[in-house]
PDB file of N, CA and C in Angstrom:
ATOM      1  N   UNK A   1     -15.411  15.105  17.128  1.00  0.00           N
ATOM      2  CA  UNK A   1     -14.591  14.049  17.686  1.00  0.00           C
ATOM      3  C   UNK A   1     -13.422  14.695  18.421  1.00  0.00           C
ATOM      4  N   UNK A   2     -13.244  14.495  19.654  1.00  0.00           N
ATOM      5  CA  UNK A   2     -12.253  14.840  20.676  1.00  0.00           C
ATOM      6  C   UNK A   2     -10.713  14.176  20.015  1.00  0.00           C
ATOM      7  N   UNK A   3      -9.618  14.609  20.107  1.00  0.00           N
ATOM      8  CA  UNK A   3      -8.406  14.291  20.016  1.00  0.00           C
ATOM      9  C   UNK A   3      -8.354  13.097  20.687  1.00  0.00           C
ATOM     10  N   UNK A   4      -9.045  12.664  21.133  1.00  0.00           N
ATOM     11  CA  UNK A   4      -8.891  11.251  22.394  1.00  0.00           C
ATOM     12  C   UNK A   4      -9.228  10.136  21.527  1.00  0.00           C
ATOM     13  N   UNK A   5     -10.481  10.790  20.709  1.00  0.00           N
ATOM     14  CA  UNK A   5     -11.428   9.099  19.958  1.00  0.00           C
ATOM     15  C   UNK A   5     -10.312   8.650  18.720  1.00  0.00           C
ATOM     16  N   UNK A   6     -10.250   7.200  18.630  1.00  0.00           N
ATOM     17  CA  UNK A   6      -9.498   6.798  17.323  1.00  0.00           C
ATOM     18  C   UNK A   6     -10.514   6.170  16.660  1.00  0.00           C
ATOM     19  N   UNK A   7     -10.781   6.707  15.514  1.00  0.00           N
ATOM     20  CA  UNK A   7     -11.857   5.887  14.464  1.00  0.00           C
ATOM     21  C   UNK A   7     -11.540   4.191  14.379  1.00  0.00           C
ATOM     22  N   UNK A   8     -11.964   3.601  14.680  1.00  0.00           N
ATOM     23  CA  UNK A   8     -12.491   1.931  14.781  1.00  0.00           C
ATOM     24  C   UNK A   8     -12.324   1.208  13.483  1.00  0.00           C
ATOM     25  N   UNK A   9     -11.336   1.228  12.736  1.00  0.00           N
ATOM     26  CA  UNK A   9     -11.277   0.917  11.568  1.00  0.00           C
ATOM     27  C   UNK A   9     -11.352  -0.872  11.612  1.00  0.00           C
ATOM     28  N   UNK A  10     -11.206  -1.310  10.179  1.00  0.00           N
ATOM     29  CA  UNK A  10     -11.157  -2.873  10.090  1.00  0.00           C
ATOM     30  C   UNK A  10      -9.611  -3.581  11.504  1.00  0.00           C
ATOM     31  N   UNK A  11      -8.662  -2.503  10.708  1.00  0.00           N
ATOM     32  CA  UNK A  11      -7.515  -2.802  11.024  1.00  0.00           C
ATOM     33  C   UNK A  11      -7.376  -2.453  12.583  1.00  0.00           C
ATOM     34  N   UNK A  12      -7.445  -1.553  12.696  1.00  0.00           N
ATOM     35  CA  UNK A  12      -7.616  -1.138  14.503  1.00  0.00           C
ATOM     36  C   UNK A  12      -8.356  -1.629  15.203  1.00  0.00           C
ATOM     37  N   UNK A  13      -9.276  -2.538  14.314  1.00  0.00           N
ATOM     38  CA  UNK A  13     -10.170  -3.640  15.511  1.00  0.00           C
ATOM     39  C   UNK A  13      -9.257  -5.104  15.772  1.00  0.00           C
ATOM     40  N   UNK A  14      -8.793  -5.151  14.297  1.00  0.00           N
ATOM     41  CA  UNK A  14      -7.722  -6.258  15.004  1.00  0.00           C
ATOM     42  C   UNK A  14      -6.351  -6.158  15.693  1.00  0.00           C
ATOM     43  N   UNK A  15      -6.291  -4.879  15.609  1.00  0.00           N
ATOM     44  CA  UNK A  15      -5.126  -5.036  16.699  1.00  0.00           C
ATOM     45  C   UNK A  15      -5.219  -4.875  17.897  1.00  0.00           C
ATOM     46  N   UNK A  16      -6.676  -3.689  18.032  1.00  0.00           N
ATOM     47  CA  UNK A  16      -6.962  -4.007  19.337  1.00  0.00           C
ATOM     48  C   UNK A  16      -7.787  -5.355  19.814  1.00  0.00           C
ATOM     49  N   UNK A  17      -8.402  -5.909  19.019  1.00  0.00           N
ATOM     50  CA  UNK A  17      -8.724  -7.611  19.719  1.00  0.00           C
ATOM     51  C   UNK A  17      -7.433  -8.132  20.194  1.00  0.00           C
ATOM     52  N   UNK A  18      -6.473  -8.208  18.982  1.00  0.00           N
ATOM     53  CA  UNK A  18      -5.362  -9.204  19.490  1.00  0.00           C
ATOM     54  C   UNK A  18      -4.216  -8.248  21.214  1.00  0.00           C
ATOM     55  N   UNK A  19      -4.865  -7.169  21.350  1.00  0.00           N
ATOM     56  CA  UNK A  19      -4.163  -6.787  22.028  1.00  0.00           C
ATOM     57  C   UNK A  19      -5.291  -7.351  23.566  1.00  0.00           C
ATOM     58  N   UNK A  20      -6.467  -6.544  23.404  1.00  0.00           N
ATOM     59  CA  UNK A  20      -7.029  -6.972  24.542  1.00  0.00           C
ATOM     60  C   UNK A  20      -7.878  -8.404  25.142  1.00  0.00           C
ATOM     61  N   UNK A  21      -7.801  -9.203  23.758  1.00  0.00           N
ATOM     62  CA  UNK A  21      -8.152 -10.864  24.163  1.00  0.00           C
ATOM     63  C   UNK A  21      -7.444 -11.586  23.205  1.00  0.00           C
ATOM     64  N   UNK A  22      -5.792 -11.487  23.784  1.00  0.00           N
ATOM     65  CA  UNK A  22      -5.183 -12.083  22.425  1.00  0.00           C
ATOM     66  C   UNK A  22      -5.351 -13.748  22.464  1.00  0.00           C
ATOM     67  N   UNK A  23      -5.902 -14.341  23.734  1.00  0.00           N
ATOM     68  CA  UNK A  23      -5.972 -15.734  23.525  1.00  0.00           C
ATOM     69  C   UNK A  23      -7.601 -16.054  23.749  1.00  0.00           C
ATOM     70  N   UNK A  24      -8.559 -15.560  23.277  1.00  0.00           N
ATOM     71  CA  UNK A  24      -9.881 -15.654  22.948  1.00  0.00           C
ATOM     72  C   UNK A  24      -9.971 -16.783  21.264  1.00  0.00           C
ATOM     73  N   UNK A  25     -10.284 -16.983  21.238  1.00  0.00           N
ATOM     74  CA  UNK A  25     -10.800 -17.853  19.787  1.00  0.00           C
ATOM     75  C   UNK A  25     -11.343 -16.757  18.738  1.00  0.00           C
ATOM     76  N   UNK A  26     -10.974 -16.277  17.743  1.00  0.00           N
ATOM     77  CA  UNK A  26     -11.160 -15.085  16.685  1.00  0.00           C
ATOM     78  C   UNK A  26     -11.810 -16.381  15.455  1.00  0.00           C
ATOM     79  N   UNK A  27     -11.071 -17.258  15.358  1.00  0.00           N
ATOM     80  CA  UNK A  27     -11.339 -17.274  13.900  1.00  0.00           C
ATOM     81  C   UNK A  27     -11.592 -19.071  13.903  1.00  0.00           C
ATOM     82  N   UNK A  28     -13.036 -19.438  13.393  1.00  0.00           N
ATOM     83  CA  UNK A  28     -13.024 -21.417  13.266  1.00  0.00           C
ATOM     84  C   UNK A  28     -12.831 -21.394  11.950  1.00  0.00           C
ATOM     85  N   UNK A  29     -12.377 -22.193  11.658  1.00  0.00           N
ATOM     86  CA  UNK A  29     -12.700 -22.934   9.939  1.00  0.00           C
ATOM     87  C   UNK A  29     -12.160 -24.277   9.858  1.00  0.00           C
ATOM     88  N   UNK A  30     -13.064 -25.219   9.682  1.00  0.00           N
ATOM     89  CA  UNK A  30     -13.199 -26.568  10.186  1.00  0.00           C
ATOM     90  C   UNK A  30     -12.473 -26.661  11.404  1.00  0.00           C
ATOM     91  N   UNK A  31     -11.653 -27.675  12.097  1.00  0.00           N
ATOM     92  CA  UNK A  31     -11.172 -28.116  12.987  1.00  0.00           C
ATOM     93  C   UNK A  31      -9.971 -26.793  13.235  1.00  0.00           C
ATOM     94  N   UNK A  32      -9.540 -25.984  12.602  1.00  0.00           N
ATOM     95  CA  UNK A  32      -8.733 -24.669  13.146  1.00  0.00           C
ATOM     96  C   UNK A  32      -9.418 -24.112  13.918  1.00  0.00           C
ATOM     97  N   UNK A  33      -8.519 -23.404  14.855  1.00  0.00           N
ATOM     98  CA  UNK A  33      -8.878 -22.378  15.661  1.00  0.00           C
ATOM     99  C   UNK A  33      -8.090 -21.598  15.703  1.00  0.00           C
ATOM    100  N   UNK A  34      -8.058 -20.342  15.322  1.00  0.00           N
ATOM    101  CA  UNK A  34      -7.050 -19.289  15.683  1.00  0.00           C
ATOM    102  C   UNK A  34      -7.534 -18.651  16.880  1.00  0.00           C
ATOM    103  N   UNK A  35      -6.651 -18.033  17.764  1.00  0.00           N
ATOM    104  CA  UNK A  35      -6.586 -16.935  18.658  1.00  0.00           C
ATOM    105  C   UNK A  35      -6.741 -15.417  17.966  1.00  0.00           C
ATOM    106  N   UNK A  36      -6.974 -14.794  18.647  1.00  0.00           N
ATOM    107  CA  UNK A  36      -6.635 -12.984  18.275  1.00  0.00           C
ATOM    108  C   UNK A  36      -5.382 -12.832  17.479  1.00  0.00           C
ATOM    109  N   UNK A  37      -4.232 -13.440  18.487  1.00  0.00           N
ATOM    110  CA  UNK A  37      -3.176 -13.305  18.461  1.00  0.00           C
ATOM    111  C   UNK A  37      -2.560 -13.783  17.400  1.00  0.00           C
ATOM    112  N   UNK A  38      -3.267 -15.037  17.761  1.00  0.00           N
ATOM    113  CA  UNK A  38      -2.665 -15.734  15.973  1.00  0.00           C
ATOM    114  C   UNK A  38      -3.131 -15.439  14.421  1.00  0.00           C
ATOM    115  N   UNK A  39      -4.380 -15.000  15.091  1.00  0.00           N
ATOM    116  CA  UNK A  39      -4.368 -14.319  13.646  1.00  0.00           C
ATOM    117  C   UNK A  39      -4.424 -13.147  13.574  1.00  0.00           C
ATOM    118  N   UNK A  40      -4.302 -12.283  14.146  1.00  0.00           N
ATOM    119  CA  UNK A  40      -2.780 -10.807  13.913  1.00  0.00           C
ATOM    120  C   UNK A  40      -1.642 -11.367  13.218  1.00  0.00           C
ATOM    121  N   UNK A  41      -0.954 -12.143  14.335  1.00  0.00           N
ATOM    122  CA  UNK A  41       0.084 -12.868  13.304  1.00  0.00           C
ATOM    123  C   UNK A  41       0.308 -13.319  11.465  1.00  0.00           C
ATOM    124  N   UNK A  42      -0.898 -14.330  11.641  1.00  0.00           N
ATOM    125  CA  UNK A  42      -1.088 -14.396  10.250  1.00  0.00           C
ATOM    126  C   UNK A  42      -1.407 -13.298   9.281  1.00  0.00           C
ATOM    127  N   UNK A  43      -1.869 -12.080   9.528  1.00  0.00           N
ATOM    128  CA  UNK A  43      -2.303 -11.532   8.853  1.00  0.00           C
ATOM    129  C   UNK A  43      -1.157 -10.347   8.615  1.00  0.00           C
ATOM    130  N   UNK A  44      -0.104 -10.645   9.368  1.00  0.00           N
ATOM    131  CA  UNK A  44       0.977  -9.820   9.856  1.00  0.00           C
ATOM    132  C   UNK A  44       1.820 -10.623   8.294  1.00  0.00           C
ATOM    133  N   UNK A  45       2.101 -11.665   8.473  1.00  0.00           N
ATOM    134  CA  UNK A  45       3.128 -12.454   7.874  1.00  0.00           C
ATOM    135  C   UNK A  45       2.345 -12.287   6.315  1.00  0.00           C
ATOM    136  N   UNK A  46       1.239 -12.625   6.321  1.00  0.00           N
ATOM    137  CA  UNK A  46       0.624 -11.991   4.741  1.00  0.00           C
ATOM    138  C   UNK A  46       1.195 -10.838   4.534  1.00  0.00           C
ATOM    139  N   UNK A  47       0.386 -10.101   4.765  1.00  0.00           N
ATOM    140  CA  UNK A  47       1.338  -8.684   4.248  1.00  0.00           C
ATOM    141  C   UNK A  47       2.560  -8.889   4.048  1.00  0.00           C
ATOM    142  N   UNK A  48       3.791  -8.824   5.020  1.00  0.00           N
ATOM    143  CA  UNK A  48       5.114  -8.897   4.675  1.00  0.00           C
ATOM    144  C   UNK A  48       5.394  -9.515   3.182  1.00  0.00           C
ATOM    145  N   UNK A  49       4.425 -10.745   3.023  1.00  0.00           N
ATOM    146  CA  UNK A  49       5.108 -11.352   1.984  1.00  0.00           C
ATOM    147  C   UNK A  49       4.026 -10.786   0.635  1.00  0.00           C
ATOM    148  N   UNK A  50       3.355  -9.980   0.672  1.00  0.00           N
ATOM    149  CA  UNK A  50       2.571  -9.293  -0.239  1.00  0.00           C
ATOM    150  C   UNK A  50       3.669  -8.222  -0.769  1.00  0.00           C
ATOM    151  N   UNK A  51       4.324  -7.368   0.805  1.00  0.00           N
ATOM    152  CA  UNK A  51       5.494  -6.432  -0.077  1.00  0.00           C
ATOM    153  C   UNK A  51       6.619  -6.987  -0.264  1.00  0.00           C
ATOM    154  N   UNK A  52       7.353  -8.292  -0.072  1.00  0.00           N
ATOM    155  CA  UNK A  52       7.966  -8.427  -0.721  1.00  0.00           C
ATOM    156  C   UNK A  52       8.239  -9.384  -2.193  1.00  0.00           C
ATOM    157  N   UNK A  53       6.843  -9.460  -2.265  1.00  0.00           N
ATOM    158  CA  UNK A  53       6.478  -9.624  -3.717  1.00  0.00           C
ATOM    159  C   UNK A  53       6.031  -8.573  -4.775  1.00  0.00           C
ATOM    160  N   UNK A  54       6.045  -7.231  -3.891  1.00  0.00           N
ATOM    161  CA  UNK A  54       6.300  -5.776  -4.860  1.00  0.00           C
ATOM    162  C   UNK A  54       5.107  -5.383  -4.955  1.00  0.00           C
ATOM    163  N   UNK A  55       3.704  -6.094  -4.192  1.00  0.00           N
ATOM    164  CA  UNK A  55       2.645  -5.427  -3.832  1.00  0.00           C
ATOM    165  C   UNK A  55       2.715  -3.492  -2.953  1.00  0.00           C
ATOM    166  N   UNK A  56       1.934  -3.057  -3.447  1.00  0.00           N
ATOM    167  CA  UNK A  56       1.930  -1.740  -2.823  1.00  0.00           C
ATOM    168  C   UNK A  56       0.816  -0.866  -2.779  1.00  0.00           C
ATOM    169  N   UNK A  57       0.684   0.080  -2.290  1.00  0.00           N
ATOM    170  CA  UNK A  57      -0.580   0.831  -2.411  1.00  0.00           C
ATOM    171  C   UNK A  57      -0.889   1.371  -3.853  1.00  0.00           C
ATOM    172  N   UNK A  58      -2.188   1.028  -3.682  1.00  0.00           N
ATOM    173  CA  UNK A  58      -2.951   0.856  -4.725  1.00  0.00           C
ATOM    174  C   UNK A  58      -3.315  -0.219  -5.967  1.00  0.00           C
ATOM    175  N   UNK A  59      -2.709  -1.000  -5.185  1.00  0.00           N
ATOM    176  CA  UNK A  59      -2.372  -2.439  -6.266  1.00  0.00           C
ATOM    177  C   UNK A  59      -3.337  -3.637  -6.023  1.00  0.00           C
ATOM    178  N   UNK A  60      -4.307  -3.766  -6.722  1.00  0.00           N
ATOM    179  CA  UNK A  60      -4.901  -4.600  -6.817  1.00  0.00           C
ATOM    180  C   UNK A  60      -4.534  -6.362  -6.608  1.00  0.00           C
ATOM    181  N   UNK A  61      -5.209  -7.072  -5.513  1.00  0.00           N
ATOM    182  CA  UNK A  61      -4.763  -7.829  -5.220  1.00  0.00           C
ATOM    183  C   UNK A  61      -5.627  -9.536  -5.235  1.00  0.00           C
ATOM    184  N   UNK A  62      -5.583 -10.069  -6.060  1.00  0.00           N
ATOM    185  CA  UNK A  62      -6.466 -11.116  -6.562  1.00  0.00           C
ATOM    186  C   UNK A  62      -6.744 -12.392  -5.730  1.00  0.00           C
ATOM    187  N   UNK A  63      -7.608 -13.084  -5.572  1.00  0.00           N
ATOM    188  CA  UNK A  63      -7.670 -14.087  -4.216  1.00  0.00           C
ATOM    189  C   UNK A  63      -8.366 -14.811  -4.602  1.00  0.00           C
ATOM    190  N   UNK A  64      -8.438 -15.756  -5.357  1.00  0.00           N
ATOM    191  CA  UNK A  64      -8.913 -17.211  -5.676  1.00  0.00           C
ATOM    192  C   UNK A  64      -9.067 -18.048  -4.774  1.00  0.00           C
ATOM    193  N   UNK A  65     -10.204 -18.190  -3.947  1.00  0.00           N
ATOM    194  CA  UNK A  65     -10.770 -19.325  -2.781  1.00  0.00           C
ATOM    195  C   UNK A  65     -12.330 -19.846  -2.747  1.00  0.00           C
ATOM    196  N   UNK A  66     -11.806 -20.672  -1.911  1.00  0.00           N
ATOM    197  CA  UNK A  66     -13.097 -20.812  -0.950  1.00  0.00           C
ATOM    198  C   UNK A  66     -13.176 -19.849   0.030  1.00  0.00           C
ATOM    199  N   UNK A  67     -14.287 -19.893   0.784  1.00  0.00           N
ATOM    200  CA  UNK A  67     -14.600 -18.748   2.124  1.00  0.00           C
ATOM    201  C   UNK A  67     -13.728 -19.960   3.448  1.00  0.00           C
ATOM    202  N   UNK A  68     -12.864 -19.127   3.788  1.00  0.00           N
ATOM    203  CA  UNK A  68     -11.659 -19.572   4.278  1.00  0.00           C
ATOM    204  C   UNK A  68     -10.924 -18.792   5.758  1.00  0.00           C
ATOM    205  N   UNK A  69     -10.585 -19.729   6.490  1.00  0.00           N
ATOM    206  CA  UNK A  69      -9.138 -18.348   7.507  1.00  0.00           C
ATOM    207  C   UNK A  69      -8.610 -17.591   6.442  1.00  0.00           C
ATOM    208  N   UNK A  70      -7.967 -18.316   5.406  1.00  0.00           N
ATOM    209  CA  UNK A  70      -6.621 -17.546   4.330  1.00  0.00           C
ATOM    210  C   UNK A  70      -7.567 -16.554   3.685  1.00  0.00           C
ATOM    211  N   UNK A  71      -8.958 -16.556   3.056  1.00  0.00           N
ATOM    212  CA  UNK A  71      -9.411 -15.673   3.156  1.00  0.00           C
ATOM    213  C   UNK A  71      -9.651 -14.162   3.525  1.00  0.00           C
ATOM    214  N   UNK A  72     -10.032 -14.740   4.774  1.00  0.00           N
ATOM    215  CA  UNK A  72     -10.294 -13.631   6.068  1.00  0.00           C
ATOM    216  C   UNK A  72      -9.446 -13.008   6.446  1.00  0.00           C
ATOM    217  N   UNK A  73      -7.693 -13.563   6.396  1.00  0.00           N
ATOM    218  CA  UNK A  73      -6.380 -12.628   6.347  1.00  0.00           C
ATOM    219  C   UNK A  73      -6.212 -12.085   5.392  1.00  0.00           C
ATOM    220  N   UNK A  74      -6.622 -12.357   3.750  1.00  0.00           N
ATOM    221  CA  UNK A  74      -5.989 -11.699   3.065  1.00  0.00           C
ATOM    222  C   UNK A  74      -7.390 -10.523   3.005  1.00  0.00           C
ATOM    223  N   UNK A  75      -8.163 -10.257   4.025  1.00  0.00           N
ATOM    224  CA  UNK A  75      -9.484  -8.999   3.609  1.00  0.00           C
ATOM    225  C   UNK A  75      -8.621  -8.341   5.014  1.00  0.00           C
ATOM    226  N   UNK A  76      -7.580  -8.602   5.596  1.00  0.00           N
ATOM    227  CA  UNK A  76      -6.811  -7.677   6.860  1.00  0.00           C
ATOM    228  C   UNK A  76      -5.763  -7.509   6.294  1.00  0.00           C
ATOM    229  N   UNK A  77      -5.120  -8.543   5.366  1.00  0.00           N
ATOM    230  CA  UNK A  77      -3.284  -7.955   5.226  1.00  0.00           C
ATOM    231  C   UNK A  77      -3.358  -7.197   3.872  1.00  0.00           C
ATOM    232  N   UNK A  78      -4.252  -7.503   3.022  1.00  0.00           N
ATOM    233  CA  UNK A  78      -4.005  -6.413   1.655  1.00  0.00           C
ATOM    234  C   UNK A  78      -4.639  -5.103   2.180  1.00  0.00           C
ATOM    235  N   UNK A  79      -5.440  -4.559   2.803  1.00  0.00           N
ATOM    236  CA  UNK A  79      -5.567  -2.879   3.041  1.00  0.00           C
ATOM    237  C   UNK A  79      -4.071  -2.802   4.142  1.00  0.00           C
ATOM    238  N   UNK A  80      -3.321  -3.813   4.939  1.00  0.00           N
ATOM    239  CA  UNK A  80      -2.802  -3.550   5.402  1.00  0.00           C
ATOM    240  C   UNK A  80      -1.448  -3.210   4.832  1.00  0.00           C
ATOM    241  N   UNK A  81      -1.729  -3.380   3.211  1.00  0.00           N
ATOM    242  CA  UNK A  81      -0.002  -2.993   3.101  1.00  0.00           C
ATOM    243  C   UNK A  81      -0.730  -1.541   1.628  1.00  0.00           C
ATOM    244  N   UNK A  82      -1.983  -1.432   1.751  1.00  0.00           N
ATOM    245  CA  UNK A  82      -3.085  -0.123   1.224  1.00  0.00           C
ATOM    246  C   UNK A  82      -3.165  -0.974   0.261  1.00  0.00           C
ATOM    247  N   UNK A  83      -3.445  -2.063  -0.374  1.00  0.00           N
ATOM    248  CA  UNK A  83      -3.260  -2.612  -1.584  1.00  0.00           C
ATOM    249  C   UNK A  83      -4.818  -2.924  -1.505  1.00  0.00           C
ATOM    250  N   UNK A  84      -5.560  -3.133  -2.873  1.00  0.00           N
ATOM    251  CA  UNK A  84      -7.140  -3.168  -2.666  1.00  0.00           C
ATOM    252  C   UNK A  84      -7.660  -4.895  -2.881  1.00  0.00           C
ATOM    253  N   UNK A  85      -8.066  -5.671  -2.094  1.00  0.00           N
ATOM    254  CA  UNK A  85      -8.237  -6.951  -2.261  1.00  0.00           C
ATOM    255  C   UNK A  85      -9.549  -7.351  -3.245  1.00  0.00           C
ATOM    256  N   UNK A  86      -8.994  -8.429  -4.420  1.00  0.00           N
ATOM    257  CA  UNK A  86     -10.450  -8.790  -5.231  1.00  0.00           C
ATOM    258  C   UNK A  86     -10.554  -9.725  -4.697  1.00  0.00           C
ATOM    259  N   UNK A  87     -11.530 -10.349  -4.276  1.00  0.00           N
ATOM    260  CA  UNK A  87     -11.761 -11.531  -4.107  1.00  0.00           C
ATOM    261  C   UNK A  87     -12.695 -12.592  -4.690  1.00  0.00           C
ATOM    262  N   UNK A  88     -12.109 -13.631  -4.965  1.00  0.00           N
ATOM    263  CA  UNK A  88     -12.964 -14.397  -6.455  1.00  0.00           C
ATOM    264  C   UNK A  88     -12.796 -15.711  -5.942  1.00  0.00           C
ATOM    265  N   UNK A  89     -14.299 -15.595  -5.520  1.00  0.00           N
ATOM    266  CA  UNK A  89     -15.068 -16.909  -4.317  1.00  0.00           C
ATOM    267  C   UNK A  89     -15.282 -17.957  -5.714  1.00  0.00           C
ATOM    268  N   UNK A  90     -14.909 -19.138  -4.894  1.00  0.00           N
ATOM    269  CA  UNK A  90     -14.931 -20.593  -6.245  1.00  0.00           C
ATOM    270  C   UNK A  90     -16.087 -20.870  -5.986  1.00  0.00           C
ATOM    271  N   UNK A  91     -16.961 -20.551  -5.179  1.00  0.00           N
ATOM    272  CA  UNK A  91     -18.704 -20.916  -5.139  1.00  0.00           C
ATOM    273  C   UNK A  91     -19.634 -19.735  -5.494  1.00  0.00           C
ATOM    274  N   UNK A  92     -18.801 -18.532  -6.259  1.00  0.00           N
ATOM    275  CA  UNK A  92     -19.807 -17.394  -7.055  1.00  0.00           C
ATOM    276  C   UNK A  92     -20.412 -18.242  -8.199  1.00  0.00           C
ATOM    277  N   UNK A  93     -22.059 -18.057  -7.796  1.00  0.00           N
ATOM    278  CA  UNK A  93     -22.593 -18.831  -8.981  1.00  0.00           C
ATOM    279  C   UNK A  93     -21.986 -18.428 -10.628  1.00  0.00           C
ATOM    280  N   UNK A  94     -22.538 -19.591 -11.407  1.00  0.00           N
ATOM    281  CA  UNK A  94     -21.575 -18.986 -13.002  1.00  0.00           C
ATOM    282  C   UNK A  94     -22.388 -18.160 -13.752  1.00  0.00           C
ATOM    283  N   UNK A  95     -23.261 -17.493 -13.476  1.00  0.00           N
ATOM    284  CA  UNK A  95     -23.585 -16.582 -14.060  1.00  0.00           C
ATOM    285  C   UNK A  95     -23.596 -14.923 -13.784  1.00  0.00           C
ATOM    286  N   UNK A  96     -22.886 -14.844 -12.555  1.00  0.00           N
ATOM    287  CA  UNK A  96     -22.437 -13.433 -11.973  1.00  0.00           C
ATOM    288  C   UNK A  96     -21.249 -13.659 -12.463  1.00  0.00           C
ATOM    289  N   UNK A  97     -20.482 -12.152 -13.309  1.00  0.00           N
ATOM    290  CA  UNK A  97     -19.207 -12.289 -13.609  1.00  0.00           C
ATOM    291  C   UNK A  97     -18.440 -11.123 -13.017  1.00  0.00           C
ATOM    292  N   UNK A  98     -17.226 -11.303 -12.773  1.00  0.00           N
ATOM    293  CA  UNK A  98     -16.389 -10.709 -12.306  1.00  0.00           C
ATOM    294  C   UNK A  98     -15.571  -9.554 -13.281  1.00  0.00           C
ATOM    295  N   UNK A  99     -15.608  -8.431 -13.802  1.00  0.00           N
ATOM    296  CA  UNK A  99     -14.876  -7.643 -14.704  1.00  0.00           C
ATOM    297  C   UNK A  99     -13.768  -7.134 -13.921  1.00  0.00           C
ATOM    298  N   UNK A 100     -12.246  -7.032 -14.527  1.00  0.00           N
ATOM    299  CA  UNK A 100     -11.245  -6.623 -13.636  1.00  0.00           C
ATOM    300  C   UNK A 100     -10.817  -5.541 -14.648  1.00  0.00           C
TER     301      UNK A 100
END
């Protein structure tokens, strides 16, 4: 790999989406629509409030949903503040269990 290439990570894809089609449509979930842009944003403002709730690298980070936008930011803003995201879908059938 040349000094030129930047590895394509989760995170470096969204900043470069929101940089090079920041008003493209990124994200539906029902009648929402986010932009690139907006959800950089959102996923921007997660984090912040992940560290200043004393989240940090290496800190396990728990997510009780449905398959969701809020979702889909918190699988961009928890590696974004290095923190490792669990995520604990309310439609995992009840007989797969989750050990933490």
């Amino acid at each position: 790999m040349s000094g030129l290439d930047t590895p394509l990570t989760p995170l470096r894809f969204l900043a470069r989406a929101a940089e090079v089609h920041p008003n493209r449509v990124a994200v539906l979930d029902g009648a929402r629509r986010w932009t690139w842009a907006e959800f950089a944003h959102e996923v921007t403002v997660l984090a912040q409030a992940l560290r200043r709730s004393g989240i940090g690298p290496g800190d396990r980070v728990a997510f009780l949903g449905t398959n969701s936008a809020e979702l889909l930011a918190a699988h961009f803003a928890v590696p974004l503040v290095r923190a490792v995201l669990v995520a604990l879908n309310t439609r995992q059938p009840g007989g797969d269990r989750v050990h933490l």
